[in-house]
Protein backbone atom coordinates (compact mmCIF):
# COMPACT_ATOMS: atom_id res chain seq x y z
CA UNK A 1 -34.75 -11.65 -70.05
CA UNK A 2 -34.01 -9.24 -67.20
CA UNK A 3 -30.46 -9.44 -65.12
CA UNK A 4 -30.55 -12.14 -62.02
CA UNK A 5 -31.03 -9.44 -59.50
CA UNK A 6 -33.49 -7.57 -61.68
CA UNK A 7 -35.78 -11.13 -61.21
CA UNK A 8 -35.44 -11.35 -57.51
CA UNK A 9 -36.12 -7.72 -57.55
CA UNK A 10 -39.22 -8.04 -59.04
CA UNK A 11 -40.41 -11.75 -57.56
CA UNK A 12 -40.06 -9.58 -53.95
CA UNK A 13 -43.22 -7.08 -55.41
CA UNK A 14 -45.01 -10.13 -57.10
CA UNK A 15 -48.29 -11.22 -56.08
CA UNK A 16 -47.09 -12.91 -53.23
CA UNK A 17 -47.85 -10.31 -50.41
CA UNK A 18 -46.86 -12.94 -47.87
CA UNK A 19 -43.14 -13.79 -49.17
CA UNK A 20 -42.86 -9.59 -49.49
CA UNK A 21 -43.82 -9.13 -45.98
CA UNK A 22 -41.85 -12.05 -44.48
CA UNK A 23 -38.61 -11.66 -46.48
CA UNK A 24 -36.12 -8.65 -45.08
CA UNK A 25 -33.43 -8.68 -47.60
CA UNK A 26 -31.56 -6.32 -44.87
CA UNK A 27 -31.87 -9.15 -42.34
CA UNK A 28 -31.14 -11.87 -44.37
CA UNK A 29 -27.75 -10.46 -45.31
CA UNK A 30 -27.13 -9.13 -41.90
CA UNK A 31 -28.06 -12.58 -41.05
CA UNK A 32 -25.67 -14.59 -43.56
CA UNK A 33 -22.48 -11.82 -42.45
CA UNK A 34 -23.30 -13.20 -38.90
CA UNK A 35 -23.09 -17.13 -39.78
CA UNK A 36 -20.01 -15.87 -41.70
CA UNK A 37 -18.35 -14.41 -38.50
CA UNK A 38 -19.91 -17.61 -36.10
CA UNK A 39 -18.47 -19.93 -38.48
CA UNK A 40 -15.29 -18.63 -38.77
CA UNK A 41 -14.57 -18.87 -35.26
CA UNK A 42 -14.10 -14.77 -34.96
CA UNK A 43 -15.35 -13.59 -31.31
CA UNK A 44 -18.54 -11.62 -31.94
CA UNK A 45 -17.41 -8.55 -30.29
CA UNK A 46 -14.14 -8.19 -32.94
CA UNK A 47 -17.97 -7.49 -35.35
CA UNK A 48 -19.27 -4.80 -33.30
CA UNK A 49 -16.03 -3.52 -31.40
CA UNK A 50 -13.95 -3.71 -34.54
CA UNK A 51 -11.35 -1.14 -34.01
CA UNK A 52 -8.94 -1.55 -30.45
CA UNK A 53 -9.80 1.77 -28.86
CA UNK A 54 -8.35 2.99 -25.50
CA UNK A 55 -11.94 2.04 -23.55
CA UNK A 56 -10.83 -1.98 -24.80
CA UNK A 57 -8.53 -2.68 -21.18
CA UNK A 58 -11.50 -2.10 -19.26
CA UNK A 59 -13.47 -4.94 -21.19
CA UNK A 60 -11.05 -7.40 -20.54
CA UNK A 61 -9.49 -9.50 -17.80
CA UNK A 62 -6.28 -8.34 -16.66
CA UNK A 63 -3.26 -9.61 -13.97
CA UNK A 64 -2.00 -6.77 -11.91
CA UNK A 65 1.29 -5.49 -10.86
CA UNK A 66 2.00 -3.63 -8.00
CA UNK A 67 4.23 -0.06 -7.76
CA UNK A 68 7.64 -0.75 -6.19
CA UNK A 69 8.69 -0.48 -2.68
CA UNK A 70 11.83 1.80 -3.97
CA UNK A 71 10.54 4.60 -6.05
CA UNK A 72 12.54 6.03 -8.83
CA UNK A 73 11.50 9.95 -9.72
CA UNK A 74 13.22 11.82 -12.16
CA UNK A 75 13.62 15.45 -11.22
CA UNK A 76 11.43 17.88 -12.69
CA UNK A 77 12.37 21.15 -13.92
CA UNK A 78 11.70 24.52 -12.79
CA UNK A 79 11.48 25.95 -16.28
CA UNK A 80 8.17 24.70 -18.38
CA UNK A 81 9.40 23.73 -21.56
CA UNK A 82 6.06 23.25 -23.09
CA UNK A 83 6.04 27.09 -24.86
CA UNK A 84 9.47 26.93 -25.30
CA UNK A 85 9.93 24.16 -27.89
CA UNK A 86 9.12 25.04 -31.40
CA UNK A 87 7.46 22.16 -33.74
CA UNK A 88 6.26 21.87 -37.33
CA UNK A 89 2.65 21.27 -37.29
CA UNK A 90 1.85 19.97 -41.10
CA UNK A 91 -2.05 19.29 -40.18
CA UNK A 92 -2.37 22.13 -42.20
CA UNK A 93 -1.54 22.40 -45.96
CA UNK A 94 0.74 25.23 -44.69
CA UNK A 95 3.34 24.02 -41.84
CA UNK A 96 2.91 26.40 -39.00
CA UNK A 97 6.25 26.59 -36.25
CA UNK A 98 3.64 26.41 -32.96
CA UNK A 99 4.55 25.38 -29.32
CA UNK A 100 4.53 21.72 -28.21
CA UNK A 101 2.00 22.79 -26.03
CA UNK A 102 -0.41 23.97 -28.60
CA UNK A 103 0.02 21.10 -30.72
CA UNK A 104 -0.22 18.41 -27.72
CA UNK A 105 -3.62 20.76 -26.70
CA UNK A 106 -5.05 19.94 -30.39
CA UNK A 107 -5.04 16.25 -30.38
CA UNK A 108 -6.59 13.54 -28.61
CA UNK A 109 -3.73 12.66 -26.13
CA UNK A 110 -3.40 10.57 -22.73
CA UNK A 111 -0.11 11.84 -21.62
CA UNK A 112 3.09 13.31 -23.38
CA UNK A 113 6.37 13.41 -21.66
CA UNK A 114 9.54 15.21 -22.40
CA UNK A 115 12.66 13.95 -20.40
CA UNK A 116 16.48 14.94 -20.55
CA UNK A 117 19.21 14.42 -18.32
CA UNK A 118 16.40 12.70 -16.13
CA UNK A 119 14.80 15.38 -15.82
CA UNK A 120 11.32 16.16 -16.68
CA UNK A 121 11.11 19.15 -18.84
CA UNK A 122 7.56 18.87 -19.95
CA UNK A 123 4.66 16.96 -19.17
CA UNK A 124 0.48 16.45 -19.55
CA UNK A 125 -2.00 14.59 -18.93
CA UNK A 126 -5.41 13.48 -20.06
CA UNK A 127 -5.96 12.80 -16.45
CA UNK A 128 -3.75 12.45 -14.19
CA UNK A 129 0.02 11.26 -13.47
CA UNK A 130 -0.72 8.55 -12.47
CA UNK A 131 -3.60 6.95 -14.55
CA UNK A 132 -2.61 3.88 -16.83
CA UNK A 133 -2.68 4.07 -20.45
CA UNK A 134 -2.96 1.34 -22.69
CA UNK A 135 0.50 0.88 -24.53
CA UNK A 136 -0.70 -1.00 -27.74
CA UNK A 137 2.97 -3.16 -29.03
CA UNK A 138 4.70 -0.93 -27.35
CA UNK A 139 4.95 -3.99 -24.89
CA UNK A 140 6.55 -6.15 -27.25
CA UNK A 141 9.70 -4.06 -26.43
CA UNK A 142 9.11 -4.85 -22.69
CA UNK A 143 8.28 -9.08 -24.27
CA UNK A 144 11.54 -8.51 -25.51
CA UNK A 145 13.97 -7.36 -22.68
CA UNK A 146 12.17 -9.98 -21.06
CA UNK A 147 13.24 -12.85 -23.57
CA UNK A 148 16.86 -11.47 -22.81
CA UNK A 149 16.44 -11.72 -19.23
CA UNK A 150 15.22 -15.38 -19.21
CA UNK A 151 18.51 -16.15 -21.58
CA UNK A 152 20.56 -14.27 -18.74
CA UNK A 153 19.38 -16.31 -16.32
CA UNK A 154 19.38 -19.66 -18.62
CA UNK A 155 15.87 -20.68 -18.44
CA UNK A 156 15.89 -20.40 -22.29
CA UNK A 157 19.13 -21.51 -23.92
CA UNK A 158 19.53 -18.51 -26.52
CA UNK A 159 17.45 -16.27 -29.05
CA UNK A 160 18.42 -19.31 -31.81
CA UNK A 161 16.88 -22.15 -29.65
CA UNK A 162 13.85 -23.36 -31.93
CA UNK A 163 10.24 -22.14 -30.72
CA UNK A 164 9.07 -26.32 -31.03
CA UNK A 165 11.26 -26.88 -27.85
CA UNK A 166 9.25 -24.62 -26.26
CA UNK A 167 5.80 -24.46 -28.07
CA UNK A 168 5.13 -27.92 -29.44
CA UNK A 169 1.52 -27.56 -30.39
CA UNK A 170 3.26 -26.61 -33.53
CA UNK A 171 5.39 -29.11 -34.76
CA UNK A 172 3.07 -30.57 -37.56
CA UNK A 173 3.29 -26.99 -39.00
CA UNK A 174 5.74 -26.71 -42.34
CA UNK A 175 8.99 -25.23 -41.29
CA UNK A 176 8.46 -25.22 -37.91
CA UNK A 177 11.31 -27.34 -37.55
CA UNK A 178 13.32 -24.17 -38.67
CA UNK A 179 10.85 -21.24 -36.47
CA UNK A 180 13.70 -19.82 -33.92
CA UNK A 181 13.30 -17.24 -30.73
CA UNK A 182 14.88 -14.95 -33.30
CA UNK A 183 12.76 -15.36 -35.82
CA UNK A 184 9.57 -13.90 -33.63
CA UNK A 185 11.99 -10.95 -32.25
CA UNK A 186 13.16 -9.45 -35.63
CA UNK A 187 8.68 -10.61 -37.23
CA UNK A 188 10.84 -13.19 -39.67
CA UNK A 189 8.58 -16.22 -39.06
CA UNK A 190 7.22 -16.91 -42.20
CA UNK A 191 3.85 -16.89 -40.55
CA UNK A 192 1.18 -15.80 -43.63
CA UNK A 193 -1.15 -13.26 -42.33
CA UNK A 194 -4.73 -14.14 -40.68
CA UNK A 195 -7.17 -11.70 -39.99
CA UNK A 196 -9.21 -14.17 -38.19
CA UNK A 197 -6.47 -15.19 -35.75
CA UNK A 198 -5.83 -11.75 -35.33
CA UNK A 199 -9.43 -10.85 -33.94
CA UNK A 200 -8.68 -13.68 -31.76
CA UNK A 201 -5.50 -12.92 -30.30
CA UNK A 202 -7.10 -9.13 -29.36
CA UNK A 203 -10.74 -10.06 -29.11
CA UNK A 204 -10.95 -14.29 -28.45
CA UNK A 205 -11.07 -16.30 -24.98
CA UNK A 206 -8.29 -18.71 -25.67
CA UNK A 207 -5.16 -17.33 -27.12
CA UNK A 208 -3.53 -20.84 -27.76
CA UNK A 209 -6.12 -21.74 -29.86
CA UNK A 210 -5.09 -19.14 -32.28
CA UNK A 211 -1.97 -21.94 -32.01
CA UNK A 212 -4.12 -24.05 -34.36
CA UNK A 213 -4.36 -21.56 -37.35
CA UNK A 214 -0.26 -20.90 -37.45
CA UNK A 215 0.34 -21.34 -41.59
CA UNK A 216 4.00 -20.59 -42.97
CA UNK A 217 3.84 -18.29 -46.29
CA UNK A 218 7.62 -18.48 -46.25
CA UNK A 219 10.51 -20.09 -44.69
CA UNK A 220 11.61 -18.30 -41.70
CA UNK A 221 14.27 -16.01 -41.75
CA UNK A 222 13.71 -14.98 -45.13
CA UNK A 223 10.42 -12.04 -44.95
CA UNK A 224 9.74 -9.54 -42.60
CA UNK A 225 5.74 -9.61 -41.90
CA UNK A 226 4.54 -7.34 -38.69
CA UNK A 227 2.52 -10.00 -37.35
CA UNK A 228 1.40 -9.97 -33.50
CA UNK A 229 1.28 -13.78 -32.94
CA UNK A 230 5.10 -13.56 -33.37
CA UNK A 231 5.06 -11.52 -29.61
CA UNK A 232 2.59 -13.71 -28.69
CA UNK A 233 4.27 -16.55 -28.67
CA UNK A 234 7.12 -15.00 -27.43
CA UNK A 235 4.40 -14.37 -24.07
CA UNK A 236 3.92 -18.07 -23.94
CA UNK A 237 7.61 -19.01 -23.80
CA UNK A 238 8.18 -16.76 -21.06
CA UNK A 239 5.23 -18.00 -19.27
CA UNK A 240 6.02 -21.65 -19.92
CA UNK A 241 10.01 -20.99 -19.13
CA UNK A 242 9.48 -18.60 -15.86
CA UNK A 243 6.69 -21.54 -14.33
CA UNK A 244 4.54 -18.14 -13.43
CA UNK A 245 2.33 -15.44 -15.27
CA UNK A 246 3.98 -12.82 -17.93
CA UNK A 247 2.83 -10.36 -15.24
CA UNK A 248 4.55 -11.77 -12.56
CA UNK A 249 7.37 -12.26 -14.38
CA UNK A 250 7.69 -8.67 -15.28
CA UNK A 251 7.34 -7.06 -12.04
CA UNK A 252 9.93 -9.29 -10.20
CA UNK A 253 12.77 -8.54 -13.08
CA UNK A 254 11.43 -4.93 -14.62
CA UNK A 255 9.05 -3.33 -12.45
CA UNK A 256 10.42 -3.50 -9.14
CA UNK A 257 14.23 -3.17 -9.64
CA UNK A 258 13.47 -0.01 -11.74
CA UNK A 259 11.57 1.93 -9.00
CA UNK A 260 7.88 2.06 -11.26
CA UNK A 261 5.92 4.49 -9.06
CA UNK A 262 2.34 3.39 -10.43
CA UNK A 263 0.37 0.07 -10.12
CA UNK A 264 -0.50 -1.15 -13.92
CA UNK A 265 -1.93 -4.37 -15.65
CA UNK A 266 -1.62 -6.25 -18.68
CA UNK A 267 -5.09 -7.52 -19.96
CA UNK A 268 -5.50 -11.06 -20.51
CA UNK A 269 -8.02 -13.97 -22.03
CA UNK A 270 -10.30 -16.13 -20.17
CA UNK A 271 -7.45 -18.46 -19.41
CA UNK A 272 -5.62 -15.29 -17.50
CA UNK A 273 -3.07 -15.42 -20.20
CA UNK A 274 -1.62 -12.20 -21.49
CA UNK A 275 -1.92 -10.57 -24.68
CA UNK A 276 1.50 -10.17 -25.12
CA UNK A 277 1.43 -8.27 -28.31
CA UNK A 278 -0.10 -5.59 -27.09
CA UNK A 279 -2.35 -4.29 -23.97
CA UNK A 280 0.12 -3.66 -21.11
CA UNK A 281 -1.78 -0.59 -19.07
CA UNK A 282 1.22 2.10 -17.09
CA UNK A 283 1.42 5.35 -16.51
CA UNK A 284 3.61 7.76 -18.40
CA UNK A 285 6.60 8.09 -16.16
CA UNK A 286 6.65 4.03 -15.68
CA UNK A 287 7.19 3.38 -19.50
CA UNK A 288 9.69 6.29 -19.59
CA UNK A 289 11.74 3.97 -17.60
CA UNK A 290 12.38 1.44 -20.36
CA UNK A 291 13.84 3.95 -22.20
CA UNK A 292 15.94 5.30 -19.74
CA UNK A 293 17.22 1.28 -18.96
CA UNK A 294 18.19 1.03 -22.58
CA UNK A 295 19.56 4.79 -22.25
CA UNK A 296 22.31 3.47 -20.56
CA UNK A 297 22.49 -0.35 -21.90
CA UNK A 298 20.53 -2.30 -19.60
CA UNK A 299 22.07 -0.51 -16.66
CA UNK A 300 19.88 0.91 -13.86
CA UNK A 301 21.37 2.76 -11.37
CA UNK A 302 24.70 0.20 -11.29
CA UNK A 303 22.32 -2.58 -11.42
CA UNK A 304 22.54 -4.35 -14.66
CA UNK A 305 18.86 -5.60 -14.95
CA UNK A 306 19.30 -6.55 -18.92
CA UNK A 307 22.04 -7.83 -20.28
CA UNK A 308 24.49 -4.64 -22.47
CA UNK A 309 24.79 -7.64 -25.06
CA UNK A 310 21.19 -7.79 -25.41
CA UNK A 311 20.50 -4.17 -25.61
CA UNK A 312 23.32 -3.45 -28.22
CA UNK A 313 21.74 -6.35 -30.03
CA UNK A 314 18.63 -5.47 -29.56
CA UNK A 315 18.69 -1.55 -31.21
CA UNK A 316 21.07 -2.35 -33.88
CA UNK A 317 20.86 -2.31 -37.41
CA UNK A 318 20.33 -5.48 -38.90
CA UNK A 319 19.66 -6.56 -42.34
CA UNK A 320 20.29 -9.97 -42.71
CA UNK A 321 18.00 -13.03 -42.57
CA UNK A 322 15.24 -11.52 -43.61
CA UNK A 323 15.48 -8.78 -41.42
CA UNK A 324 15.75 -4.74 -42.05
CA UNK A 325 17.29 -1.47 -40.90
CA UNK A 326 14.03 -0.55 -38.99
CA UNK A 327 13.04 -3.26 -37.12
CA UNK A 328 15.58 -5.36 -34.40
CA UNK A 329 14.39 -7.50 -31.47
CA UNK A 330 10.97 -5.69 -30.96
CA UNK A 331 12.44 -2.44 -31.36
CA UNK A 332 11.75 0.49 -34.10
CA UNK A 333 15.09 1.88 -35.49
CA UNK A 334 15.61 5.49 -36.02
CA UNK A 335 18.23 7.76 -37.49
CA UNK A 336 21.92 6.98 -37.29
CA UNK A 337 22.79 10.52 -37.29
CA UNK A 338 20.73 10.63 -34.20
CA UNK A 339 21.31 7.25 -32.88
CA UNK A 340 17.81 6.83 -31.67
CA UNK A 341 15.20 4.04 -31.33
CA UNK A 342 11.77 3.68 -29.72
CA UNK A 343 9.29 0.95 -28.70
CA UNK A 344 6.09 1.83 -30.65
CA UNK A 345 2.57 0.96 -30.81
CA UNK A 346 -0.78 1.38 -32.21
CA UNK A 347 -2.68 5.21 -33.01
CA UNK A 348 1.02 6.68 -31.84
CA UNK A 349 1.75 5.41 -28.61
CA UNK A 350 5.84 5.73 -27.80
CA UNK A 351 8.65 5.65 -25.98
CA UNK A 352 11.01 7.42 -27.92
CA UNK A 353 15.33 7.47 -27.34
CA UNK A 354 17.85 9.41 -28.54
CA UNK A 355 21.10 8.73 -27.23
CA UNK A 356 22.84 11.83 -29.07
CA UNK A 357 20.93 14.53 -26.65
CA UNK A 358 20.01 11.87 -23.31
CA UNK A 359 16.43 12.34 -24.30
CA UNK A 360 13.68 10.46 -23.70
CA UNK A 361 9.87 10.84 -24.98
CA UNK A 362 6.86 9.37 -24.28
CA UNK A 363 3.45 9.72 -26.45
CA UNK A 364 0.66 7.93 -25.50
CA UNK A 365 -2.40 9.12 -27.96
CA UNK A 366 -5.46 8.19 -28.24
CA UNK A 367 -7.23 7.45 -31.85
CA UNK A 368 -7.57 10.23 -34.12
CA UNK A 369 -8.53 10.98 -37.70
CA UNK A 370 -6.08 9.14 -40.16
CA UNK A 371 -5.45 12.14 -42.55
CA UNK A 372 -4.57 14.32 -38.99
CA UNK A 373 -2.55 11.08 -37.53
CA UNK A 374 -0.68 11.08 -41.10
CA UNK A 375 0.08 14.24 -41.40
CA UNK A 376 1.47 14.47 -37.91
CA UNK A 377 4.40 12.51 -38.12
CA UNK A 378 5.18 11.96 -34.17
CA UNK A 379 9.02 11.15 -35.40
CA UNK A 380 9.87 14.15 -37.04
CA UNK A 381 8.48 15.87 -33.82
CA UNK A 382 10.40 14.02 -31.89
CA UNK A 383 13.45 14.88 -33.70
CA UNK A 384 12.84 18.62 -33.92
CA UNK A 385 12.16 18.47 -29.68
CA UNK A 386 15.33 16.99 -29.60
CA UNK A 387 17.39 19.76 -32.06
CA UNK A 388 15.79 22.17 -29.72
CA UNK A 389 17.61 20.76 -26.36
């Protein structure tokens, strides 16, 4: 007797010319991988989309916000920089020392932006200064100066109030009675890992139904999982605490006291709620200005628009419950020896800080081939830009 498939092989070239001609095998599977994706409640574009690209804010609904009456410039410098610096490039199998400028000109890149002393020593553009770029979880740094805000001003209690009081849709989940503010900062939740809900959160029309699939792997507090309904949620305490959009929110305590000179938006579902995890649109200089507000600890310009608590909180290193040295409060930790730390996202998008040399970076790239993106390690570059100035 012949193997299963070898039979159904061989009943498809049988005398049955009508089943043969009737039967696709190719459609019938791209037909069951269909069902699969209908049935599983996965929006049908996360099938034919499938990887977030820099076209995806376009596709989307989005909430504006507006440039500020008072614009903030940082001086620019009469000296280009851009042949001057001197970086490894290890796309190669041999490192070559080339110019930022070369190496920027090789990749896929929306804007790169060198600033020291608030100065702009180097900058480019895919377009122009002005154009948004998407931002990827680089805004779940901006989610969480945001969170400390709202403490500051005591419409949430603290970052250890439980997310229930806030988000009771999930109170029948296990250990939800322990889930804390904290616990979606520092990715601690517990939360197990679901693909589906992910497509949803970046791809579905109802963001709180992804609410419904919440299942606990651990107890919070105890595992550190990079999950993005952990920002999420922190999105809908904000918008539930505030009484107005994420957006909104934003540009009355971030965007307007810190001078952004471009209009931006922050895609959302059906339901006009943002994806807080991600998909915040700006221009370059605008997201250079979070890191110059956590430069100099929440201070802008004498104005203290987050709390110094929060920031020193915020870009610390912090091991415990659950937690590591590299991740605090939405924010990537760097070296100690160069006390730096960066809001990151997706393909290399940042907004790099180093405190030692009063630098700031910005890299907002578009997707390029993984053995290039690996090779180019934007954090080393970063660091070598810096021992240069």
């Amino acid at each position: 007797m012949g193997r299963p498939i070898d039979v159904w092989k061989n009943s498809l070239t049988s005398n049955n010319s009508y089943l043969c001609t009737m039967f696709n095998p190719f459609k019938f599977i791209f037909t069951i991988i269909l069902l699969g994706f209908i049935s599983s409640c996965v929006p049908f574009r996360a099938f034919y989309l499938a990887y977030p690209d820099e076209k995806d804010p376009y596709r989307d609904k989005a909430n504006h916000f507006q440039a500020s009456d008072y614009s903030f410039q940082f001086a620019k410098s009469a000296k280009d920089w851009g042949e001057a610096i001197k970086v490894n490039d290890w796309t190669r199998k041999i490192p070559f020392f080339r110019s930022i400028e070369d190496v920027i000109g090789d990749y896929p890149n929306n804007a790169f932006l060198i600033i020291r002393n608030d100065t702009i020593l180097y900058e480019t553009y895919d377009e122009t200064v002005t154009t948004p770029s998407t931002s990827f979880s680089i805004a779940k740094s901006f989610v969480s100066a945001m969170i400390g805000i709202a403490i500051e001003e005591q419409l949430i209690g603290s970052e250890k109030d439980l997310v229930l009081k806030y988000i009771p849709e999930i109170k029948d989940k296990q250990y939800a009675n322990e889930l804390t503010i904290v616990h979606l900062l520092n990715q601690t939740s517990g939360f197990k890992f679901d693909w589906k809900m992910d497509a949803n959160l970046y791809y579905g029309k109802n963001i709180l139904k992804s609410l419904d699939h919440i299942e606990f792997e651990h107890p919070p507090g105890t595992h550190q999982h990079y999950l993005n309904i952990c920002t999420q949620m922190l999105g809908i305490i904000l918008k539930r605490v505030s009484g107005k959009t994420v957006t909104a929110y934003l540009q009355e305590k971030i965007w307007h006291p810190l001078g952004m000179e471009s209009d931006g938006f922050w895609n959302t579902d059906k339901q006009l709620l943002e994806r807080t995890f991600c998909c915040m649109n700006a221009s370059a200089r605008d997201f250079a200005k979070l890191g110059r507000l956590y430069l100099n600890y929440g201070n802008w310009n004498g104005q203290q628009i987050v709390s110094e608590k929060w920031v020193n909180q915020s870009i610390c290193r912090n091991a415990t419950a659950g937690s590591s040295h590299g991740y605090n409060y939405s924010w990537h930790m760097g070296l100690k020896e160069y006390d730096d730390f960066m809001a990151e996202g997706l393909y290399g998008q940042f907004v790099y800080v180093c405190r030692k040399n009063n630098v700031i970076i910005v890299a907002l790239n578009d997707r390029v081939k993984p053995i290039k993106q690996h090779r180019l390690n934007w954090k080393y570059v970063f660091r070598q830009i810096v021992d240069q100035l």
